[in-house]
Protein backbone atom coordinates (compact mmCIF):
# COMPACT_ATOMS: atom_id res chain seq x y z
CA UNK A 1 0.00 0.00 0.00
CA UNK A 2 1.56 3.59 -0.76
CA UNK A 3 1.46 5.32 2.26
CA UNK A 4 1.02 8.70 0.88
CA UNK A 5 -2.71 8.02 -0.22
CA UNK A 6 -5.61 8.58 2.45
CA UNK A 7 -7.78 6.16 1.00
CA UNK A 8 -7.49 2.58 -0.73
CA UNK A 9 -10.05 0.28 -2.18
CA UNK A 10 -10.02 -2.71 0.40
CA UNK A 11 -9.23 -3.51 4.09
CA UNK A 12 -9.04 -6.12 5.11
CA UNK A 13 -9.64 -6.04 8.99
CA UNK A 14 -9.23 -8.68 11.76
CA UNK A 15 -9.23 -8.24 15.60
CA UNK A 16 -5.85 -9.12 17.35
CA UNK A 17 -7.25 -12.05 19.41
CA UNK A 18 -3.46 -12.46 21.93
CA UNK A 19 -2.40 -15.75 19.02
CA UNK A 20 0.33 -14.80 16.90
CA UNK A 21 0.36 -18.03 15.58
CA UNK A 22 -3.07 -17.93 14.00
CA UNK A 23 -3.12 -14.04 13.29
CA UNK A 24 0.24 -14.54 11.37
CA UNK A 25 -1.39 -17.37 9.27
CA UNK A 26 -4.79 -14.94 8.89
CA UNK A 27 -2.59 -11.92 7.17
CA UNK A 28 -0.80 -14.26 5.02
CA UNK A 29 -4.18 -15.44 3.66
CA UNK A 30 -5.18 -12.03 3.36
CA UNK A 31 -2.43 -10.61 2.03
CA UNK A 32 -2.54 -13.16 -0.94
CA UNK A 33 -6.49 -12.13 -1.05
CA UNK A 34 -5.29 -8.36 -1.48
CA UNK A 35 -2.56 -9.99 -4.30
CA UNK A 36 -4.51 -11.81 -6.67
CA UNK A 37 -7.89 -9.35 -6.66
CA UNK A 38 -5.86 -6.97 -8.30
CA UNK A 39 -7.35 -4.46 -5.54
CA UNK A 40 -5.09 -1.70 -3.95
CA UNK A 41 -6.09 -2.52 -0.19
CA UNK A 42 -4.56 -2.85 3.46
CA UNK A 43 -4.90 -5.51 5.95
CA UNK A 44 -6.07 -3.69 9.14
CA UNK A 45 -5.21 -5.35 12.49
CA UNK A 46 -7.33 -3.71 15.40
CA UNK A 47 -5.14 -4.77 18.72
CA UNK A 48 -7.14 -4.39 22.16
CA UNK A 49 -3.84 -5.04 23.91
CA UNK A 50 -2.18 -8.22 23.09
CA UNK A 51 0.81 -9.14 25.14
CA UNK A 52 1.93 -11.91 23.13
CA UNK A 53 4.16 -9.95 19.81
CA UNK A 54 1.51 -10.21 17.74
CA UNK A 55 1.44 -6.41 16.60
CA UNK A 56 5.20 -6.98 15.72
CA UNK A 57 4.46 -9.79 13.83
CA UNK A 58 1.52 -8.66 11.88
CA UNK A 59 3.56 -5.37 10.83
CA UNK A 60 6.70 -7.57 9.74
CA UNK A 61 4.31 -9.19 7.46
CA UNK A 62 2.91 -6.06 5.92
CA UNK A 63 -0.10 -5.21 8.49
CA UNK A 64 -0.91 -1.80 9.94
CA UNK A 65 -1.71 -2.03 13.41
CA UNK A 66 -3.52 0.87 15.34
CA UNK A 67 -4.28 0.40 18.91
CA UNK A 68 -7.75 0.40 20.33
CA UNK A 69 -7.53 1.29 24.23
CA UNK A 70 -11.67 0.76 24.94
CA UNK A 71 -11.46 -3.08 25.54
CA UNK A 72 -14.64 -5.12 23.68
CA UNK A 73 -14.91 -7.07 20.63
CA UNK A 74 -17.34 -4.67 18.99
CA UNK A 75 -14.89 -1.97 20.44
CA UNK A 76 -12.53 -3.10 18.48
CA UNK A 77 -13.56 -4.06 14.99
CA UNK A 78 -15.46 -0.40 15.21
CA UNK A 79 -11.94 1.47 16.09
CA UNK A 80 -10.82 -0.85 13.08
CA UNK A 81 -13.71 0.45 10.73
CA UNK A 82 -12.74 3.95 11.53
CA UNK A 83 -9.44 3.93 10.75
CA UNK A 84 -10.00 1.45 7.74
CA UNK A 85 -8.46 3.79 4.84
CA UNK A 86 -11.16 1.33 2.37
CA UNK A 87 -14.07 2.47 0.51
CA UNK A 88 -15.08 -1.34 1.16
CA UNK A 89 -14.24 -3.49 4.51
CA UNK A 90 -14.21 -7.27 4.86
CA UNK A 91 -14.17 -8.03 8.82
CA UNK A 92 -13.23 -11.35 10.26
CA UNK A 93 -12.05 -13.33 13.24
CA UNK A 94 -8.45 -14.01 13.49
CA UNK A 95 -8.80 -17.37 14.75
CA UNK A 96 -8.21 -19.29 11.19
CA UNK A 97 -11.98 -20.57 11.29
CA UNK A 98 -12.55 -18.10 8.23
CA UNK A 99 -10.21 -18.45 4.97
CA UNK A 100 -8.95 -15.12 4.05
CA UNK A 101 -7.38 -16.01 1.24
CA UNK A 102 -10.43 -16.56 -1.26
CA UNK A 103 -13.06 -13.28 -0.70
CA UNK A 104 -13.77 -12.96 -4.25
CA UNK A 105 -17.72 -14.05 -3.36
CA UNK A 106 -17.54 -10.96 -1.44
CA UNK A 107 -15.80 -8.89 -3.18
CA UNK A 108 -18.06 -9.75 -5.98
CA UNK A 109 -21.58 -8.73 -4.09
CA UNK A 110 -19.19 -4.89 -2.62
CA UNK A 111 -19.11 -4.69 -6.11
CA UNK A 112 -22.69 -5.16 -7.24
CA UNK A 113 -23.75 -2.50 -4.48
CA UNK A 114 -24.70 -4.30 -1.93
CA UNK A 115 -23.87 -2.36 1.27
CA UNK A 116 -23.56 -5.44 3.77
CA UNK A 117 -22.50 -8.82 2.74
CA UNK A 118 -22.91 -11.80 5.20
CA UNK A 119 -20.80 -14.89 5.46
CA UNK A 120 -23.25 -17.49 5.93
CA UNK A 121 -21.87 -20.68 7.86
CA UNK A 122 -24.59 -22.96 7.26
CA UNK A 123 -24.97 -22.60 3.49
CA UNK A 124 -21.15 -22.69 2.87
CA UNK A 125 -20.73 -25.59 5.28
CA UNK A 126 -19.20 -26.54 9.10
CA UNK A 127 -16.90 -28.56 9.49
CA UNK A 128 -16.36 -31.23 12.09
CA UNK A 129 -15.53 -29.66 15.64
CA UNK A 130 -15.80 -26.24 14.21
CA UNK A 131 -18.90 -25.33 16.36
CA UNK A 132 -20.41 -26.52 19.29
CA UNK A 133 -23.23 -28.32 18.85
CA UNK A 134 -25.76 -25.87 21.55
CA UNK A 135 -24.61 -22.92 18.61
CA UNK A 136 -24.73 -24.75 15.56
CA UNK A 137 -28.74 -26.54 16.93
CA UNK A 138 -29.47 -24.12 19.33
CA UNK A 139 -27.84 -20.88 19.87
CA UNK A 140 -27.48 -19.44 16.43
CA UNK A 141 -30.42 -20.59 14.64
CA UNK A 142 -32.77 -19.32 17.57
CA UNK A 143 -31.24 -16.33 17.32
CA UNK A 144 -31.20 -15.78 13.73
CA UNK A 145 -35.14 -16.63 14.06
CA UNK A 146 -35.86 -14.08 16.60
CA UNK A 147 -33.85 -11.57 15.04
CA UNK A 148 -35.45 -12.21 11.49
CA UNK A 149 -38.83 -12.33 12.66
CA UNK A 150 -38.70 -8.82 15.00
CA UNK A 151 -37.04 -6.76 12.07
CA UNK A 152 -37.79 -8.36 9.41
CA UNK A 153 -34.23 -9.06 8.44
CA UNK A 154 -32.88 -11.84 5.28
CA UNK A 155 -30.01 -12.59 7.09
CA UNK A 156 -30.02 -16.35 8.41
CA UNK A 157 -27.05 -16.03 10.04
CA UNK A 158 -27.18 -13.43 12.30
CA UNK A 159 -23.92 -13.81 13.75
CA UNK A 160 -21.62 -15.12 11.46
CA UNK A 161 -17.75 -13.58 12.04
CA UNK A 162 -16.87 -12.69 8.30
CA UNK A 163 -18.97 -10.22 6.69
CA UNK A 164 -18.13 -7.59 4.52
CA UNK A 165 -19.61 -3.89 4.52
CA UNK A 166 -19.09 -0.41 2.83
CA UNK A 167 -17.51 2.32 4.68
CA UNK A 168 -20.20 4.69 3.86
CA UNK A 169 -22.62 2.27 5.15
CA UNK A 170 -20.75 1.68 8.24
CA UNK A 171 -20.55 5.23 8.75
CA UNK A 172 -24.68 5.55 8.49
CA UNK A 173 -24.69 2.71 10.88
CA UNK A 174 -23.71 4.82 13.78
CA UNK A 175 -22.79 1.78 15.66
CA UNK A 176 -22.41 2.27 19.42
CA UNK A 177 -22.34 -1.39 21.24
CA UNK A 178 -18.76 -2.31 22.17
CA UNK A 179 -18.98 -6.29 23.13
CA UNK A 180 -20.04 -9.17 21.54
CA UNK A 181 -23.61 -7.29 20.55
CA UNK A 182 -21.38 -5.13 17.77
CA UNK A 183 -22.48 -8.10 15.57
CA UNK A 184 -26.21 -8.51 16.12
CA UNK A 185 -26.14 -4.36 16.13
CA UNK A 186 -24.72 -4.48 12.72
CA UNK A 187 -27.27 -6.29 11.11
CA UNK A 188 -30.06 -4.65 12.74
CA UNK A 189 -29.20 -1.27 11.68
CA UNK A 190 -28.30 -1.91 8.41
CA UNK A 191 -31.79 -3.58 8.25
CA UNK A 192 -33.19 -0.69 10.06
CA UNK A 193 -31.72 1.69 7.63
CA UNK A 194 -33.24 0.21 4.32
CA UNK A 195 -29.72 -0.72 3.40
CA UNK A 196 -29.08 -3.68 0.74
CA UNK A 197 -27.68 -7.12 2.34
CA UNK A 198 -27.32 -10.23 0.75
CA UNK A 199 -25.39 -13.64 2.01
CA UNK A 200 -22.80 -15.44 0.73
CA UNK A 201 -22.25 -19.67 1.75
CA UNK A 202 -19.04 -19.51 4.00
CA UNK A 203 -16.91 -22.52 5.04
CA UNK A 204 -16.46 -22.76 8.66
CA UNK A 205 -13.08 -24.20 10.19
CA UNK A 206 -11.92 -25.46 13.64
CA UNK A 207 -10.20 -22.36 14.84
CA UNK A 208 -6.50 -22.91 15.16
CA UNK A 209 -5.91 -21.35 19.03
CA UNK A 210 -3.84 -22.82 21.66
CA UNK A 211 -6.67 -22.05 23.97
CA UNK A 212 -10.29 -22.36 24.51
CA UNK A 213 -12.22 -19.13 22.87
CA UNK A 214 -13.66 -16.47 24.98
CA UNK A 215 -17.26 -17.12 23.63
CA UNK A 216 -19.38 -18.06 26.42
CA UNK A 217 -22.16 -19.76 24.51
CA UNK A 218 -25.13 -19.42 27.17
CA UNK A 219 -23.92 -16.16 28.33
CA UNK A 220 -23.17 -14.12 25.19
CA UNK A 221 -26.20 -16.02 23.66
CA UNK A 222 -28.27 -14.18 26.50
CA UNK A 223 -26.61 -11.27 25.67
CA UNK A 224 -27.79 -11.16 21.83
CA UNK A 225 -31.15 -11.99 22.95
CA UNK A 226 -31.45 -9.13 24.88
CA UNK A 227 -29.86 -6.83 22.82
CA UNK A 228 -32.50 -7.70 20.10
CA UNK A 229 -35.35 -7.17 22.08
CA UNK A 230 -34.20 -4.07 23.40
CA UNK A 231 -33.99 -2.67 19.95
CA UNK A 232 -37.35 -3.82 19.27
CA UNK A 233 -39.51 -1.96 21.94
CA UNK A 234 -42.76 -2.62 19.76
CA UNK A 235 -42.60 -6.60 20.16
CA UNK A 236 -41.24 -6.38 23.61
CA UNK A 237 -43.59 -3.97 25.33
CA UNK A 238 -45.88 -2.57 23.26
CA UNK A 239 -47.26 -5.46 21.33
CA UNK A 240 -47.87 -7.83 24.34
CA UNK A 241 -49.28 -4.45 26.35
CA UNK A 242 -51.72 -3.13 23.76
CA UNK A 243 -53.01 -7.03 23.51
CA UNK A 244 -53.25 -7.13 27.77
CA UNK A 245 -54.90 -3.70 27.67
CA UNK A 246 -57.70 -4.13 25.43
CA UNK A 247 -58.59 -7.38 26.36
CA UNK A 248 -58.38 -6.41 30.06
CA UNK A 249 -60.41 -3.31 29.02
CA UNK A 250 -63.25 -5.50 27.71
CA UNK A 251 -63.71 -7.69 30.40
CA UNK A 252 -63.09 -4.88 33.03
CA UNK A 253 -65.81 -3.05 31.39
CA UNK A 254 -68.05 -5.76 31.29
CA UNK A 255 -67.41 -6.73 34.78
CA UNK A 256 -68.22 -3.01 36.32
CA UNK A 257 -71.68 -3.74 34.58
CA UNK A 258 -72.06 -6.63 36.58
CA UNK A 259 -71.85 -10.21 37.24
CA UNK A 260 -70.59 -12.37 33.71
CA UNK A 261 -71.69 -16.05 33.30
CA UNK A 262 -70.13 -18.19 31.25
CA UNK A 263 -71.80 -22.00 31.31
CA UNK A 264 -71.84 -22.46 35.09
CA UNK A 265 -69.43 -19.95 36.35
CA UNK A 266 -69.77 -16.82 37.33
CA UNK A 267 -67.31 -14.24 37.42
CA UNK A 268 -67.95 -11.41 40.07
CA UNK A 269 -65.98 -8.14 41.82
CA UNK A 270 -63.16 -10.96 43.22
CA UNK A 271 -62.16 -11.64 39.00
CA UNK A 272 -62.46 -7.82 38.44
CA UNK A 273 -59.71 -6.74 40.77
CA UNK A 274 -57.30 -9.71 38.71
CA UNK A 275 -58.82 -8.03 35.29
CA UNK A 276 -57.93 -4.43 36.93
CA UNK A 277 -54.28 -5.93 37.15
CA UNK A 278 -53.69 -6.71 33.77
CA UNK A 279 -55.34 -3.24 32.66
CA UNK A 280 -52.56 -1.81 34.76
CA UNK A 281 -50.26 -3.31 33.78
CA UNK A 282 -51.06 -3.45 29.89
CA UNK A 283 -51.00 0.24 30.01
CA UNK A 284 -47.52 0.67 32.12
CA UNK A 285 -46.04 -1.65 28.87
CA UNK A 286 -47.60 0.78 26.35
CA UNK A 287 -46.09 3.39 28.21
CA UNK A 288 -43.00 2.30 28.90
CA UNK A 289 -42.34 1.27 25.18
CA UNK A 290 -42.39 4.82 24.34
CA UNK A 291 -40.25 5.74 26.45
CA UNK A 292 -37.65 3.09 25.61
CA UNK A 293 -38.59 3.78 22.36
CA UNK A 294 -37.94 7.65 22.19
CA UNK A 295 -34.57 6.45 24.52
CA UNK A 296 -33.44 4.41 21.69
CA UNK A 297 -33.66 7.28 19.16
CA UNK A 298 -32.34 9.96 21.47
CA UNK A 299 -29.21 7.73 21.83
CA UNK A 300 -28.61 6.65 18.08
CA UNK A 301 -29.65 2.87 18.80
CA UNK A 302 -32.99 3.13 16.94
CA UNK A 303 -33.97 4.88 13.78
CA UNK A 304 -36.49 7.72 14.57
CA UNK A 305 -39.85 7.05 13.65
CA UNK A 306 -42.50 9.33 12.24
CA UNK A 307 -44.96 8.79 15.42
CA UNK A 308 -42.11 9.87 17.66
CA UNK A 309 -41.56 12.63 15.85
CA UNK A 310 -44.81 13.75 16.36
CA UNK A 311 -44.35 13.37 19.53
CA UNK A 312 -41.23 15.25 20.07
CA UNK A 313 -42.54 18.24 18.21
CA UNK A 314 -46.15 17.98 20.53
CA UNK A 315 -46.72 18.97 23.85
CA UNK A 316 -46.57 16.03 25.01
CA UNK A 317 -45.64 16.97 28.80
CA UNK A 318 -48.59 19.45 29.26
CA UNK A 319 -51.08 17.57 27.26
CA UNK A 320 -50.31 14.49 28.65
CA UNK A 321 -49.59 15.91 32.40
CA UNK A 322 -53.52 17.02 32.11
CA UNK A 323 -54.76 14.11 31.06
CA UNK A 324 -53.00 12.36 33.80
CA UNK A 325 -54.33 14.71 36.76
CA UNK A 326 -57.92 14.85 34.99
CA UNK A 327 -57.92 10.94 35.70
CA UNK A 328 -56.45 11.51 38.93
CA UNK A 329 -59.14 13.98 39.57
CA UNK A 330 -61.67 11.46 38.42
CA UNK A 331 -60.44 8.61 40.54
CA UNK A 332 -60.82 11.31 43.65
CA UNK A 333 -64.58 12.10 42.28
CA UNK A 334 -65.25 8.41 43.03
CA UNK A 335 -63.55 7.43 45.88
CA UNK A 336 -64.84 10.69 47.70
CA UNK A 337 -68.48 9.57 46.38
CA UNK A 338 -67.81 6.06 48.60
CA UNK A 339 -66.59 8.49 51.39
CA UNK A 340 -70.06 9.33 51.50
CA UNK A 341 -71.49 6.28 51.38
CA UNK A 342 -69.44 4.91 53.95
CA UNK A 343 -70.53 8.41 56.13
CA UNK A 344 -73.73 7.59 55.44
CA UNK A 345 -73.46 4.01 57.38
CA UNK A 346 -71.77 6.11 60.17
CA UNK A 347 -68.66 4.98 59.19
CA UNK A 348 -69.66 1.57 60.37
CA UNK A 349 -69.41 -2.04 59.05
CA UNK A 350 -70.56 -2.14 55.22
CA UNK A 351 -72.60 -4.71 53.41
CA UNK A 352 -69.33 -7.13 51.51
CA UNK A 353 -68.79 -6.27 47.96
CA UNK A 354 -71.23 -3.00 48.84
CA UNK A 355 -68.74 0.00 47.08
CA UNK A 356 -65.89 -2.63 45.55
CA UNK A 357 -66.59 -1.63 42.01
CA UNK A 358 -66.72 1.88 42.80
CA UNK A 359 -63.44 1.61 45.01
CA UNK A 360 -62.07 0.01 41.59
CA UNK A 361 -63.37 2.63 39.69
CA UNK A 362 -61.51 5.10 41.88
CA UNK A 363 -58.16 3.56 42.67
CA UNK A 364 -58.05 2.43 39.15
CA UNK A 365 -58.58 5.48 37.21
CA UNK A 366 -55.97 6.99 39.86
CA UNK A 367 -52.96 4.54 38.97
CA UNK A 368 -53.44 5.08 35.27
CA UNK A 369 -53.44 9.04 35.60
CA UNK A 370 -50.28 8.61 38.17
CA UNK A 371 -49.08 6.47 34.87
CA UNK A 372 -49.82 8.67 32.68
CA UNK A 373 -48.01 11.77 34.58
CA UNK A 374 -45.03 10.74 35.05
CA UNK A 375 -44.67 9.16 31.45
CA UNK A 376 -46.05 12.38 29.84
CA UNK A 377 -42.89 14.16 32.31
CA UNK A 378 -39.99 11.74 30.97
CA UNK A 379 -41.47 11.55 27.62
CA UNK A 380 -41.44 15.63 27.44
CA UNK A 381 -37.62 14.93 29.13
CA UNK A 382 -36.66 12.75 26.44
CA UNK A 383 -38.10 15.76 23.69
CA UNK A 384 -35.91 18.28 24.99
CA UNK A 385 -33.54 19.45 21.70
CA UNK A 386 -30.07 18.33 21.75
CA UNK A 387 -26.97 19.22 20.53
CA UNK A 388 -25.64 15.98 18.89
């Protein structure tokens, strides 16, 4: 690579993984990849502090090394993508499970504009002892499902190590994650973003380290999970809310009316305290989903969206802060109404189940307008302009 040009066409990057062994045979490979594409490119190592030479030993063999002090896988392949002097970037583990050495499949799809290009393990083939059996059954398909099924994504596999990207789109990415979620992020917001991602079959090796990986298979598998449904506040709180709400709603409504019979059993004021529950707590989801929601955009994890938009530009603090205090009020109107019909008993023993649907009424309509107060004063936090 001529050093006196800020840009080249590929890099090649790899995270420094402490084996300079396996890292020595990875530039080699990629090195000859660079060679016989014919493309003017760099082989990138991002080092998050190995103590074992390998920076020497990738830069004897024509490597640049930068140094990424924020430890992190994610924190380091993102340092790497920043520095990466490419227009396009092939990223990949350098544990000699991937084979640097033939990317044209790739380099083909960078070159039909295609902004992210995944390796894809199970189309290209695993071989034996390459992956545990809990990922290769287990771990990564479930993931891949949930993750294709809350955005929507092609991608079936979510999580594969070699993947290939533009630097434009990893610049519209805005990726922030710094552990082993970089990878699950990447997908999603490219996804999120509209941008164009296709898969490529990708042969999977045994990895050639001396010792046993840092992957913890239950615990970073957790880890995805929850990164995914984080990012996805519709499925994980307001989907299942709205659907406890309404239906809650309904029989809450139809319970205040009076008794409900259904074949021989009746359901009375004990079932409409349970159904008063779930109304509660369908409408702290709803609420709360907005908030993460708004959260997510405010921070760069989420795209924004043209409801919360609306929201950020309406005054949603004072219009929802009424609403809130007008239920409040409401929920005072009736409890103070079975004040009085206590007083009238002389604040003496009441006939059972007498006032329970009014004190329902009232305590009810109180918890949702405390709800909606103090979601109506973070949401108008959250709309506050900001500097970026």
């Amino acid at each position: 690579v001529r050093e006196e040009r800020s840009w080249v066409q590929l890099t090649i990057l790899m995270p420094c993984l402490n084996e300079s062994e396996t890292l020595a045979t990875c530039v080699k490979k990629a090195i000859k990849s660079l060679h016989e594409s014919g493309l003017e490119g760099e082989v990138l190592i991002a080092d998050n502090g190995s103590t074992d030479g390998s920076q020497k030993i990738a830069e004897s063999l024509g490597a640049r090394v930068i140094d990424v002090v924020e430890k992190g896988y994610g924190s380091a392949l993102y340092h790497g993508c920043v520095a990466a002097k490419g227009q396009w970037i092939i990223m990949g583990d350098s544990d000699d499970s991937y084979d640097f050495s033939n990317l044209t499949k790739f380099l083909d799809k960078l070159a039909q504009n295609h902004d992210l290009v995944m390796g894809n393990r199970f189309l290209g083939g695993i071989q034996t002892g390459a992956m545990p059996w809990k990922n290769r059954y287990i771990g990564n398909p479930g993931l891949t499902l949930v993750g294709r099924v809350l955005f929507n994504c092609p991608a079936k596999d979510f999580h594969c190590g070699l993947r290939a990207l533009t630097k434009h789109a990893f610049q519209n990415m805005d990726l922030r994650t710094t552990g082993m979620e970089f990878a699950s992020e990447m997908v999603i917001k490219a996804n999120l973003l509209g941008m164009n991602i296709c898969e490529v079959p990708t042969i999977l090796s045994p990895d050639g380290r001396s010792r046993p990986p840092h992957l913890r298979p239950w615990r970073d598998g957790w880890r995805h999970l929850r990164f995914m449904f984080l990012n996805s506040p519709r499925w994980l709180f307001l989907i299942p809310g709205s659907t406890l709400f309404l239906l809650s709603l309904v029989a809450y409504t139809l319970l205040m009316l009076g008794q409900v019979t259904i074949g021989d059993v009746v359901f009375d004021v004990h079932t409409l305290f349970y159904v008063q529950t779930g109304l509660t707590i369908g409408f702290l989801s709803i609420t709360q989903g907005f908030i993460a929601r708004m959260f997510a955009a405010r921070e760069g994890l989420l795209m924004e969206h043209k409801i919360l938009k609306i929201l950020r530009v309406s005054p949603v603090l004072e219009v929802g802060s009424t609403l809130g205090v007008m239920m409040i009020c409401g929920g005072l109107f009736w409890g103070v109404d079975a004040i009085q019909v206590w007083k009238a008993a002389e604040f003496g023993a009441l006939q059972p189940g007498s006032l329970l649907r009014t004190i329902s009424l009232s305590t009810n309509l109180i918890l949702l307008g405390g709800i909606t107060l103090t979601s109506s004063l973070i949401m108008g936090f959250l709309s506050l302009p900001m500097r970026r």
